[in-house]
C-alpha atoms as a PDB file:
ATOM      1  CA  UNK A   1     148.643  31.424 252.193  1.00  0.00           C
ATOM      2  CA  UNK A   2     149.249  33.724 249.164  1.00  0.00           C
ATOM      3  CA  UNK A   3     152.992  33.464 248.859  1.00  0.00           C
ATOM      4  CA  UNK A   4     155.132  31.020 247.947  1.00  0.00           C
ATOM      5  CA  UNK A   5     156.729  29.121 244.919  1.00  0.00           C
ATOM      6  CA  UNK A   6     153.759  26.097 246.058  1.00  0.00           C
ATOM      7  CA  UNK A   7     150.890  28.340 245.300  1.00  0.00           C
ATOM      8  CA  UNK A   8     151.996  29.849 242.461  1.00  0.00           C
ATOM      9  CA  UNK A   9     152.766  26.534 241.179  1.00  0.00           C
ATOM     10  CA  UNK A  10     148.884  25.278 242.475  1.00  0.00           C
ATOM     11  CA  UNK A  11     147.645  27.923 240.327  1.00  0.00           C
ATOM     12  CA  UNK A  12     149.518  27.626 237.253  1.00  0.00           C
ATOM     13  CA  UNK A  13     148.277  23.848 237.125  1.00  0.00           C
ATOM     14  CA  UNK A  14     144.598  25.211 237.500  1.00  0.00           C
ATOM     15  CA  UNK A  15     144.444  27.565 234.991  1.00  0.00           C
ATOM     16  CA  UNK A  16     146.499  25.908 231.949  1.00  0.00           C
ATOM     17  CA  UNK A  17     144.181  22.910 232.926  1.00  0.00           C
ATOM     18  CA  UNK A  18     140.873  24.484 232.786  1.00  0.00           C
ATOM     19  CA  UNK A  19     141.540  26.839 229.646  1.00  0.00           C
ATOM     20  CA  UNK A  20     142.936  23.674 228.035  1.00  0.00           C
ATOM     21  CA  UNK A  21     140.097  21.551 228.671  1.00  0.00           C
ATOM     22  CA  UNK A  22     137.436  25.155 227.962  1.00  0.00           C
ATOM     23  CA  UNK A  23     136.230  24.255 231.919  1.00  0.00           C
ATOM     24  CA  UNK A  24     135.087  27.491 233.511  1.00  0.00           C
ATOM     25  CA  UNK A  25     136.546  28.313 236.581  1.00  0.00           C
ATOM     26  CA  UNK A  26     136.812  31.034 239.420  1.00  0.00           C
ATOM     27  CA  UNK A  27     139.602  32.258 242.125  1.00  0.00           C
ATOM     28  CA  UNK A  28     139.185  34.528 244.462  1.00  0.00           C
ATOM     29  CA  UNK A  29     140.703  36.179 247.816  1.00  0.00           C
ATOM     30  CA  UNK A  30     138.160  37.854 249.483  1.00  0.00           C
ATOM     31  CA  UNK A  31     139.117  41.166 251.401  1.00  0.00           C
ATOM     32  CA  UNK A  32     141.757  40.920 254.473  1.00  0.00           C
ATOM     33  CA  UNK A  33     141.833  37.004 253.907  1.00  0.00           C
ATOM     34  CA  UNK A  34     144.697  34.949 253.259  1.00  0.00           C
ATOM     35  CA  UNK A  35     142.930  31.863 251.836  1.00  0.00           C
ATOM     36  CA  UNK A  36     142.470  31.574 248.234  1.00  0.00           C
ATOM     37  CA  UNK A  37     139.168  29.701 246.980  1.00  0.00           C
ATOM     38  CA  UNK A  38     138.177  28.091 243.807  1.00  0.00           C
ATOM     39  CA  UNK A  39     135.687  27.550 242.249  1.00  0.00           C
ATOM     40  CA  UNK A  40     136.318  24.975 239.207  1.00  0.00           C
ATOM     41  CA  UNK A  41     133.836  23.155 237.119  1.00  0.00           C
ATOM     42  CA  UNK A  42     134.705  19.389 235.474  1.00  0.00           C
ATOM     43  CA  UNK A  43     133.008  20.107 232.594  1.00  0.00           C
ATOM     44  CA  UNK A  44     132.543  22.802 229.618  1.00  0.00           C
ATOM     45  CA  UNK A  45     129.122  23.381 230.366  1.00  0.00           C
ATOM     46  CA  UNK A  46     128.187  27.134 230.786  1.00  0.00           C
ATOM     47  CA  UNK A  47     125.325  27.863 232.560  1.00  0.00           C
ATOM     48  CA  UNK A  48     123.114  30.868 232.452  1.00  0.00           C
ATOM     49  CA  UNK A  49     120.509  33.012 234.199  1.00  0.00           C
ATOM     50  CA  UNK A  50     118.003  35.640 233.373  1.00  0.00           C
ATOM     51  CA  UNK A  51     117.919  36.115 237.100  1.00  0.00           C
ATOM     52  CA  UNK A  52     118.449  34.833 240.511  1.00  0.00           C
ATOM     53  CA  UNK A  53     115.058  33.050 241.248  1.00  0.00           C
ATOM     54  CA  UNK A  54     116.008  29.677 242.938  1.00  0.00           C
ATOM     55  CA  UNK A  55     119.841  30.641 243.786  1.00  0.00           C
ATOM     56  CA  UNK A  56     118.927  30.731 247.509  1.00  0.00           C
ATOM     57  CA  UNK A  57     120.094  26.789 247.997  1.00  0.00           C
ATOM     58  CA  UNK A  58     122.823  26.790 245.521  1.00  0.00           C
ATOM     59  CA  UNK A  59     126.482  27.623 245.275  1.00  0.00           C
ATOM     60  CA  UNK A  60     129.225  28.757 242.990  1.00  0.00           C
ATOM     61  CA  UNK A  61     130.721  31.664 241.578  1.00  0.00           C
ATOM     62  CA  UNK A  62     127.848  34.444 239.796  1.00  0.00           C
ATOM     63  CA  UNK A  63     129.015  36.807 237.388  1.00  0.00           C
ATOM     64  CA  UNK A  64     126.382  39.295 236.371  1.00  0.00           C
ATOM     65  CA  UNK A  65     125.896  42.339 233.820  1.00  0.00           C
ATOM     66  CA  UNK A  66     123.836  45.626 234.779  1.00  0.00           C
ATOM     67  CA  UNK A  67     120.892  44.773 232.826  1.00  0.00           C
ATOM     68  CA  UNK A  68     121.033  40.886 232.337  1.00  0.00           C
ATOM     69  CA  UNK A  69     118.905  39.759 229.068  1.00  0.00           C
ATOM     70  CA  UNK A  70     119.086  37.227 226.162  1.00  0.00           C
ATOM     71  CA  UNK A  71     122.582  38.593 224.764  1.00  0.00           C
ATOM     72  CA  UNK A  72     124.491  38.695 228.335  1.00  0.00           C
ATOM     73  CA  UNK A  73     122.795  37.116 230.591  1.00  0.00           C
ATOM     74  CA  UNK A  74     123.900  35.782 234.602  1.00  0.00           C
ATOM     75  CA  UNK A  75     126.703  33.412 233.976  1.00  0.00           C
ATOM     76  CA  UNK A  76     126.909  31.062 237.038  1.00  0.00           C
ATOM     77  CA  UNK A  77     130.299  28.546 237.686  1.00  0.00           C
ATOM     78  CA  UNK A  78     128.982  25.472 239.231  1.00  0.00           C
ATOM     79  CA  UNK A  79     131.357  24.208 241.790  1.00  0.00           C
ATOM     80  CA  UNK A  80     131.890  20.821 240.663  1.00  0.00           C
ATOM     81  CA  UNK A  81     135.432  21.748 242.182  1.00  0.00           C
ATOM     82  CA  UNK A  82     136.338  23.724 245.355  1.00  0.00           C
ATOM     83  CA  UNK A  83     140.063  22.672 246.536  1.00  0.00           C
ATOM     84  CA  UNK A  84     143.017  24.589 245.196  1.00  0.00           C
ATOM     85  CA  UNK A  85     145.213  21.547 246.173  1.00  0.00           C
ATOM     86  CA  UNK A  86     143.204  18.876 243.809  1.00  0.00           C
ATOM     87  CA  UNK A  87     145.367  20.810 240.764  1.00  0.00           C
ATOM     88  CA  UNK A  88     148.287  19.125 242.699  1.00  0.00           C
ATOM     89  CA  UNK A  89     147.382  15.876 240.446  1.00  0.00           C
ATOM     90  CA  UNK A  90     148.936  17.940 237.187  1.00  0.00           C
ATOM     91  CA  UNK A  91     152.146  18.582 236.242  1.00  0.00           C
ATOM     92  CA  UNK A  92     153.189  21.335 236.424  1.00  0.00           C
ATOM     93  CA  UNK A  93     153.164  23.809 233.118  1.00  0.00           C
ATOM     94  CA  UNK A  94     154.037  26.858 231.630  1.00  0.00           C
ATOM     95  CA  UNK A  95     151.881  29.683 232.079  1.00  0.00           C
ATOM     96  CA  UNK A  96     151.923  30.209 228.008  1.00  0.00           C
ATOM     97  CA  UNK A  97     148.303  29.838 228.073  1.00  0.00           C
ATOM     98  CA  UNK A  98     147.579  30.611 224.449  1.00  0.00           C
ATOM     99  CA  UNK A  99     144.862  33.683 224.150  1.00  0.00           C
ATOM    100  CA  UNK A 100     142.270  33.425 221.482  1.00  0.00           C
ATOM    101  CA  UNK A 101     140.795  36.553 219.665  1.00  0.00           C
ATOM    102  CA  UNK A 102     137.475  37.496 221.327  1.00  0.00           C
ATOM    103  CA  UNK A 103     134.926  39.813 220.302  1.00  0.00           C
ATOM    104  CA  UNK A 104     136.599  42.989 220.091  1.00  0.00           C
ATOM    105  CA  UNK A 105     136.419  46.003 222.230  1.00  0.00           C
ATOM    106  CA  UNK A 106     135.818  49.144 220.876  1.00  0.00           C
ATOM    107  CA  UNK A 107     139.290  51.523 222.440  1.00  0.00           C
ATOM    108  CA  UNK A 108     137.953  54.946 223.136  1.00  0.00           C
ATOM    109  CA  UNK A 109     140.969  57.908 222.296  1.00  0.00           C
ATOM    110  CA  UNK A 110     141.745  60.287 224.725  1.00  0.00           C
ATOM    111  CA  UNK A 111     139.874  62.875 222.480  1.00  0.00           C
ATOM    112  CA  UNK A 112     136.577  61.089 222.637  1.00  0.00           C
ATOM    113  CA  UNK A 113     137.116  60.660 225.937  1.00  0.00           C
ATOM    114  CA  UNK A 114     137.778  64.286 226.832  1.00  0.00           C
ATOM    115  CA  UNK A 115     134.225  64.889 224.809  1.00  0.00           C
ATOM    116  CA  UNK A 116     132.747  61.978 227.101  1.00  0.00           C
ATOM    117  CA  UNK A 117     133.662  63.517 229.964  1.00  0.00           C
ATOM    118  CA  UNK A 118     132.059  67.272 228.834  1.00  0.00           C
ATOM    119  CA  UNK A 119     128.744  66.037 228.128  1.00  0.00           C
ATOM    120  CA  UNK A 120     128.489  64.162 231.399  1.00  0.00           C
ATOM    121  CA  UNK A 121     129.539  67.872 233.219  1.00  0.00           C
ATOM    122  CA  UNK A 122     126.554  68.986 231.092  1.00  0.00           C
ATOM    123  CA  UNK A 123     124.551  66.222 232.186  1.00  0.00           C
ATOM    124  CA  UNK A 124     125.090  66.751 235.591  1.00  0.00           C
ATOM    125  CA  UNK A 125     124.754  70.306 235.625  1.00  0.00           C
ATOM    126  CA  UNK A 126     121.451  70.282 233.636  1.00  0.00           C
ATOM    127  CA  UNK A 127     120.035  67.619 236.339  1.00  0.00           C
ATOM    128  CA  UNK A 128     119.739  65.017 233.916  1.00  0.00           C
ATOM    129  CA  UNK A 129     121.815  62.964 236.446  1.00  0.00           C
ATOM    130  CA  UNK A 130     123.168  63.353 239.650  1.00  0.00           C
ATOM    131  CA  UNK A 131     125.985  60.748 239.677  1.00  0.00           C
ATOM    132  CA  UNK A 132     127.952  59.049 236.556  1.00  0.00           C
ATOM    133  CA  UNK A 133     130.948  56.314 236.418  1.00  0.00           C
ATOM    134  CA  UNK A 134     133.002  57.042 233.124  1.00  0.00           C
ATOM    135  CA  UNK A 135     135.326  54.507 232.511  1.00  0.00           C
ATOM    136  CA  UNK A 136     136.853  53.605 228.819  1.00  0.00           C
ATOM    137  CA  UNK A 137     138.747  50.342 227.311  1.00  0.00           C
ATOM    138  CA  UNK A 138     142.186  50.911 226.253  1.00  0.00           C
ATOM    139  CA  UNK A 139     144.541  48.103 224.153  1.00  0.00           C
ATOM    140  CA  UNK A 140     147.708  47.048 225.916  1.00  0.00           C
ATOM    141  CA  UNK A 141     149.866  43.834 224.877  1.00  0.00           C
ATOM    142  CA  UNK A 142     150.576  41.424 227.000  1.00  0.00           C
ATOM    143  CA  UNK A 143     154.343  41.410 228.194  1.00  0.00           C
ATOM    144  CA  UNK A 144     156.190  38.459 226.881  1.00  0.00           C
ATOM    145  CA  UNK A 145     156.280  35.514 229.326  1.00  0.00           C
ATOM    146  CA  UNK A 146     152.903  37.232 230.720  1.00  0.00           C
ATOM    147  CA  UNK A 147     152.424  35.104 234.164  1.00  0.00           C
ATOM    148  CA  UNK A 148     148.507  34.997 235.275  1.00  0.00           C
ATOM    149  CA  UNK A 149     149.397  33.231 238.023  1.00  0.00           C
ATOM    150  CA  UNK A 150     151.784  35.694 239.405  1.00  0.00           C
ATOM    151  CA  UNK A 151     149.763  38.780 238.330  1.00  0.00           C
ATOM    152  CA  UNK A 152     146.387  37.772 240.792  1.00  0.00           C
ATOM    153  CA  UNK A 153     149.028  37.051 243.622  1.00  0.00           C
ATOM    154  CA  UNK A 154     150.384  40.450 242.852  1.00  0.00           C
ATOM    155  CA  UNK A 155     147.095  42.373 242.669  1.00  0.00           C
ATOM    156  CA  UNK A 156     146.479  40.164 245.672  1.00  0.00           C
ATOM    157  CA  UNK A 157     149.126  42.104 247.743  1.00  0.00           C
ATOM    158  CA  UNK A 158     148.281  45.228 246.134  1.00  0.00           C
ATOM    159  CA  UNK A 159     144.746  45.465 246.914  1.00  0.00           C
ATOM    160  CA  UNK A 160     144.768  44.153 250.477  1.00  0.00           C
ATOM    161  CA  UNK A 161     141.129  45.295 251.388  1.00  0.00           C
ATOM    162  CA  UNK A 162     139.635  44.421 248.530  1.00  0.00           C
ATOM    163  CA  UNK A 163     137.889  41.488 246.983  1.00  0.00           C
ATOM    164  CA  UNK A 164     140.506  39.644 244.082  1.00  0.00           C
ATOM    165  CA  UNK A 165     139.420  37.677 241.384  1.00  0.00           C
ATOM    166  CA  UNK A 166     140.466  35.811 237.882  1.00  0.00           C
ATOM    167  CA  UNK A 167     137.762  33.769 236.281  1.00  0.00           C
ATOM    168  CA  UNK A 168     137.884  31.675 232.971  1.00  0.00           C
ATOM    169  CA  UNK A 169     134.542  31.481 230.961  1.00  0.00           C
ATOM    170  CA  UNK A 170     134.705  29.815 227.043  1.00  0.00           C
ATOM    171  CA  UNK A 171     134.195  32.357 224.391  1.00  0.00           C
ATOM    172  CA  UNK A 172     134.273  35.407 227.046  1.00  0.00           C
ATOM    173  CA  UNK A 173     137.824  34.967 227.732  1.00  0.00           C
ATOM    174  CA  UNK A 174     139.838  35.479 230.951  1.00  0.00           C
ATOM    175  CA  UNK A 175     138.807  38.348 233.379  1.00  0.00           C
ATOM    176  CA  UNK A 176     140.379  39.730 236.262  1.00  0.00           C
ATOM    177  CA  UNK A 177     139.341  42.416 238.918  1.00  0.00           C
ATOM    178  CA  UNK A 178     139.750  44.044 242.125  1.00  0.00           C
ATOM    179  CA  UNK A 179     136.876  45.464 244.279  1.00  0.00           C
ATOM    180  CA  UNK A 180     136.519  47.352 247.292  1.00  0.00           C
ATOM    181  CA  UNK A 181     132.626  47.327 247.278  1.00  0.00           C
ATOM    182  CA  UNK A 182     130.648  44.776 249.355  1.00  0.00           C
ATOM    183  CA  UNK A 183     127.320  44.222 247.346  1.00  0.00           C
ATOM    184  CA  UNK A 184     126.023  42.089 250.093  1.00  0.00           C
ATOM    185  CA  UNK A 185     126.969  39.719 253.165  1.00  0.00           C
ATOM    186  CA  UNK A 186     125.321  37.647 255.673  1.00  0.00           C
ATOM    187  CA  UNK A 187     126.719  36.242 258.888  1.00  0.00           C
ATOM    188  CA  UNK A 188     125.002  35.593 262.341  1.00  0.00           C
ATOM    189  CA  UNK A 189     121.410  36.338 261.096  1.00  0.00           C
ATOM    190  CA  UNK A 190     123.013  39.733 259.731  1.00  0.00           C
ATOM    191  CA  UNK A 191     122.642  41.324 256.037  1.00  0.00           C
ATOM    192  CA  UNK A 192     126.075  43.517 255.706  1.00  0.00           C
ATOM    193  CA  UNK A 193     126.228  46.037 252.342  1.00  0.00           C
ATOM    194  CA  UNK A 194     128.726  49.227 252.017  1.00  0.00           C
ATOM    195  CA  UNK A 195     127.796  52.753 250.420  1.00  0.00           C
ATOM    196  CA  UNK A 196     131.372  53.162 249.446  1.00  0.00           C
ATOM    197  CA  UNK A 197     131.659  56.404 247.065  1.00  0.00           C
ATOM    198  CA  UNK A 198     133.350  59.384 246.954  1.00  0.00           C
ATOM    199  CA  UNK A 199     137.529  59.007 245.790  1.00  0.00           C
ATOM    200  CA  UNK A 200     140.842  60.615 246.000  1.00  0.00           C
ATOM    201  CA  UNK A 201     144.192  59.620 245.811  1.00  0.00           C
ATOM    202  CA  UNK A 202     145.693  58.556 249.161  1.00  0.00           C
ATOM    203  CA  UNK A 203     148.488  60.568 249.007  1.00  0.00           C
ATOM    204  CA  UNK A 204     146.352  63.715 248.511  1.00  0.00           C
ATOM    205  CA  UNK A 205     144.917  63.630 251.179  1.00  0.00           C
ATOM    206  CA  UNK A 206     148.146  62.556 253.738  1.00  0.00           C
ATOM    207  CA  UNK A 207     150.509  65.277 252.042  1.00  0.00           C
ATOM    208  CA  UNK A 208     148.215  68.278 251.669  1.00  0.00           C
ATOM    209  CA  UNK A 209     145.981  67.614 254.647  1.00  0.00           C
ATOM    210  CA  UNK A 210     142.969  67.958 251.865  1.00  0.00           C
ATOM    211  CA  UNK A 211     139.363  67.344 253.546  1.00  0.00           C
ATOM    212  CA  UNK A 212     136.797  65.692 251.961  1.00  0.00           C
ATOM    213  CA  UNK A 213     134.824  68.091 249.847  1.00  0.00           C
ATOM    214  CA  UNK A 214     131.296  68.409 249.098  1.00  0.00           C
ATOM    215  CA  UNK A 215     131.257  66.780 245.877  1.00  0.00           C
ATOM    216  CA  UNK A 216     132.739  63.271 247.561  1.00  0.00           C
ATOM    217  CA  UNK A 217     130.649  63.879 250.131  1.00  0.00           C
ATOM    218  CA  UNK A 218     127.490  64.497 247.521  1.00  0.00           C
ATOM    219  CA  UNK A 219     128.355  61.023 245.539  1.00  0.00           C
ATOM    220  CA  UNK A 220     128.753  58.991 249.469  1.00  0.00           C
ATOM    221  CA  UNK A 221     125.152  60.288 249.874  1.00  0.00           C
ATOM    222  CA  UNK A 222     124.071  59.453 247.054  1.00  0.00           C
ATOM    223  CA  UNK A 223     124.829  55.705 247.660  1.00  0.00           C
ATOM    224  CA  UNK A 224     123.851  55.625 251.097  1.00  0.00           C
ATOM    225  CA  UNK A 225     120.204  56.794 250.458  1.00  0.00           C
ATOM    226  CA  UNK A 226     119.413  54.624 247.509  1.00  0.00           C
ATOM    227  CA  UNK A 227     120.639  52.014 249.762  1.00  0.00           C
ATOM    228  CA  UNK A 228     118.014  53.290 252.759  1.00  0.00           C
ATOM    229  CA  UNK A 229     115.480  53.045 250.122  1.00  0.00           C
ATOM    230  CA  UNK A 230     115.956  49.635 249.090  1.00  0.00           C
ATOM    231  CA  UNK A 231     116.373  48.172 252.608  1.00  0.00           C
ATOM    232  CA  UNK A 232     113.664  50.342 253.959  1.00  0.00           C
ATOM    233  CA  UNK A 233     110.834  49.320 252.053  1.00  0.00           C
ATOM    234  CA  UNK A 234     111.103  45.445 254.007  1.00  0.00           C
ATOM    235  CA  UNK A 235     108.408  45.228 256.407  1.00  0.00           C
ATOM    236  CA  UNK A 236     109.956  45.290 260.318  1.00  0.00           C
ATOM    237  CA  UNK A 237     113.271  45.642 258.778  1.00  0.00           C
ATOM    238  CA  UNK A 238     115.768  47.008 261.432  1.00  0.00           C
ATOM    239  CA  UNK A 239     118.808  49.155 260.158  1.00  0.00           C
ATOM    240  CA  UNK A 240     122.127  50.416 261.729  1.00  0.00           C
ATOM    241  CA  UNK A 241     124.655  52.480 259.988  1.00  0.00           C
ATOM    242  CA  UNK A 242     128.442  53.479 260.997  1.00  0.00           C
ATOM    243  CA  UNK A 243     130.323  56.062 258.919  1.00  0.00           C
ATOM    244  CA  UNK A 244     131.084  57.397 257.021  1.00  0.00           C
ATOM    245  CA  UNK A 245     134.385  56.741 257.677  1.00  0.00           C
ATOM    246  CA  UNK A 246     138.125  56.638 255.349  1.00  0.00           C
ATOM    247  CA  UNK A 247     139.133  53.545 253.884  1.00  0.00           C
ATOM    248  CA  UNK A 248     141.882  53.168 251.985  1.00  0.00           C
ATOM    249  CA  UNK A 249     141.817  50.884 249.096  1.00  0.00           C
ATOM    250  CA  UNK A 250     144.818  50.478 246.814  1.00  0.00           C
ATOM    251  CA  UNK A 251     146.194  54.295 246.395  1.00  0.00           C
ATOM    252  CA  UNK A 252     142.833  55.559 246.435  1.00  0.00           C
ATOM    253  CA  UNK A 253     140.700  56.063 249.697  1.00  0.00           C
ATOM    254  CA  UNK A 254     136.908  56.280 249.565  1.00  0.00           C
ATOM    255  CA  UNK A 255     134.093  57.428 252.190  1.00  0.00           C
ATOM    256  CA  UNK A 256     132.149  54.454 253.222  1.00  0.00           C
ATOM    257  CA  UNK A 257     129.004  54.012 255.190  1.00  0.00           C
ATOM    258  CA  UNK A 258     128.785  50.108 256.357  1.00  0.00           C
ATOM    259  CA  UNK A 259     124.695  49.092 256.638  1.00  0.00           C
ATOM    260  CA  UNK A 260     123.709  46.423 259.624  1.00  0.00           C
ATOM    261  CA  UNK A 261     120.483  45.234 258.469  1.00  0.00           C
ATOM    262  CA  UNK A 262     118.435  42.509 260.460  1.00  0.00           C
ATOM    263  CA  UNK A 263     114.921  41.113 260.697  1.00  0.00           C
ATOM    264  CA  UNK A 264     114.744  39.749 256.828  1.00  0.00           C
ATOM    265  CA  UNK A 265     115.324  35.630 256.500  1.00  0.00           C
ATOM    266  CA  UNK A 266     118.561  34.701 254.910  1.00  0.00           C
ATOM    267  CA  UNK A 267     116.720  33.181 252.119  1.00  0.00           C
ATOM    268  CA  UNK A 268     115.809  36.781 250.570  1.00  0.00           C
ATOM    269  CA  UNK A 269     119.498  37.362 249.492  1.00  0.00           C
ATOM    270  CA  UNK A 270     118.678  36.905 246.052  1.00  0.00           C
ATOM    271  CA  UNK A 271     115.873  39.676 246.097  1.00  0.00           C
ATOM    272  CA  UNK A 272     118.030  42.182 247.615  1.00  0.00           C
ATOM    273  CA  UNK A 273     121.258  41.342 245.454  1.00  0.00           C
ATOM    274  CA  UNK A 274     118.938  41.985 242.680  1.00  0.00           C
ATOM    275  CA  UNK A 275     117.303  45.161 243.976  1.00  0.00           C
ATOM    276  CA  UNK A 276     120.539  46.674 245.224  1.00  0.00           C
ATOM    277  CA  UNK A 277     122.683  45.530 242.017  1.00  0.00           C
ATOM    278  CA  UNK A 278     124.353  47.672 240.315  1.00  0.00           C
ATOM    279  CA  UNK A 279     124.394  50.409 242.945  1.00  0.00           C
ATOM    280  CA  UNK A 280     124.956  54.240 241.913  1.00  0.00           C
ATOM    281  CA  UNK A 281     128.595  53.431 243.358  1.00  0.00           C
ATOM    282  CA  UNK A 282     129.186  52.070 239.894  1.00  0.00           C
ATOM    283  CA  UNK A 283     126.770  52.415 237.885  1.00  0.00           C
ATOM    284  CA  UNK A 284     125.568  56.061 238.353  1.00  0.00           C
ATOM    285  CA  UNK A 285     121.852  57.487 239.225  1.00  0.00           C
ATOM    286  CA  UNK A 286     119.825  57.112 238.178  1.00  0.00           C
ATOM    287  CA  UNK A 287     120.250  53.981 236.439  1.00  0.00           C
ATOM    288  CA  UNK A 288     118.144  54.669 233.287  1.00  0.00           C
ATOM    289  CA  UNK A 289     119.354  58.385 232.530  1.00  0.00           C
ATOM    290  CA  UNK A 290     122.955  56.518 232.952  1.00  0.00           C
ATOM    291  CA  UNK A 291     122.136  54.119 230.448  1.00  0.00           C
ATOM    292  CA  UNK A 292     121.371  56.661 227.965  1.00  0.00           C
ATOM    293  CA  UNK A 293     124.432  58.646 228.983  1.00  0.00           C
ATOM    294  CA  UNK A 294     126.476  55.594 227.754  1.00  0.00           C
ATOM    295  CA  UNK A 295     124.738  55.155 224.632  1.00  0.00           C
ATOM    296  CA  UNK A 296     125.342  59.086 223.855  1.00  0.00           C
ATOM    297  CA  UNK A 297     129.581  59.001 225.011  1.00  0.00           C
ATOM    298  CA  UNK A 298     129.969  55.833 222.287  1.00  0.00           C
ATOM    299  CA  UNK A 299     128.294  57.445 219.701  1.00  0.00           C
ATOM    300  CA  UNK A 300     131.051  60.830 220.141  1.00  0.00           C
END
């Protein structure tokens, strides 16, 4: 369960061990679950991929970039250790885990930002893209007597329908997220993916009665045919698709179109993670013009 003074107290023992000993390690709630798993490796190790070839047997917790190469490639957490309750074996400690200075991260103002935002408009309108994600890092300190394991139970409660994690990796630091996009599952013989795009703020929508407009409705479709395109091109692939429907995630709710996709062996995961990572959900489309879109909003 996610409450309680005993999994807190699980937690904190897993993460000051790991960071203390530099051993990677992954937790994770996946979405509408209770259960917290971990992924934990006994060594400092860190292994790396330039892609997914020969992941179809194996294990563990992935974490990959857009464009993996040389410089950031697929960093995979081996799971040497999967039981939250082996962390019993520690004392307990204090969460002060001690945060070394990694590479640092450019913060973009609220000027350059406002610029950012303008040329992508221009972008858009010219037809050098249909879709963009803008998103910008911002410096905050941490609050004294900063608690990691509280903070994933917390964004635990807060993001109910979404997938929670906090992973450790030596030299990359400590990284936390919450997401409500399924990239791909597989149960019963059954490939599951979302086209989940299009946002507003819940409480838009439930005060003002607002419909979804034809821009949200413009960046669902978006998603949902690149996603056709991908699964289509199988041979005797057969495809089913609900939605799109409202889903509420956090204080946002998105449109989302869940695909049923059958008739292509289990062991092709990796090919289609690979193919359908990163969607235009996040990463825009298309993917190259999007890439050069980046390069231009730094350089403002």
């Amino acid at each position: 369960m996610l409450h309680g003074n005993e999994t807190e107290a699980l937690l904190q023992n897993l993460i000051c061990s790991q960071v203390e000993k530099n051993y990677p390690f992954a937790i994770y709630r996946l979405p509408n679950k209770d259960r917290i798993s971990v992924v934990a490796q006994n060594s400092s190790n860190i292994y790396t991929l330039q892609n997914l070839e020969g992941m179809a047997g194996e294990s563990g917790f992935l974490i990959a970039p857009f464009a993996p190469n040389d410089r950031t490639p697929i960093i995979w957490i081996k799971p040497d250790i999967t039981d939250l309750s082996f962390f019993q074996k520690d004392h307990t400690k204090s969460l002060r885990v001690k945060f070394e200075r990694g590479r640092k991260l450019r913060e973009m103002t609220k000027k350059r930002f406002s610029r950012y935002l303008q040329y992508a408009r221009r972008a858009i309108k010219s037809g050098k893209i249909d879709k963009v994600v803008i998103a910008r890092a911002i410096h905050m300190p941490f609050p004294e007597n900063f608690n990691l394991a509280a903070f994933f139970l917390k964004i635990c409660d807060t993001y109910e329908w979404s997938f929670v994690n906090l992973f450790f990796i030596p030299g990359k630091g400590i990284w936390a997220g919450a997401s409500p996009e399924l990239l791909l599952g597989y149960s019963q013989g059954e490939f599951t993916t979302y086209s989940l795009a299009g946002t507003l703020p819940k409480y838009q929508l439930k005060k003002q009665k607002q419909k979804w407009t034809i821009k949200e409705k413009k960046e669902q479709e978006i998603v949902s045919s690149y996603i056709k395109q991908v699964v289509s091109a199988y041979p005797e692939v057969k495809l089913m698709l609900a939605g799109p429907e409202t889903v509420e995630a956090g204080n946002i709710i998105h449109l989302r179109t869940i695909f049923s996709i059958k008739n292509i062996p289990h062991f092709y995961w990796t090919e289609l993670v690979e193919t359908l990572h990163p969607t235009p959900a996040v990463a825009g489309f298309p993917r190259k013009s999007n890439t050069n879109h980046r390069k231009l909003g730094r350089k403002q």
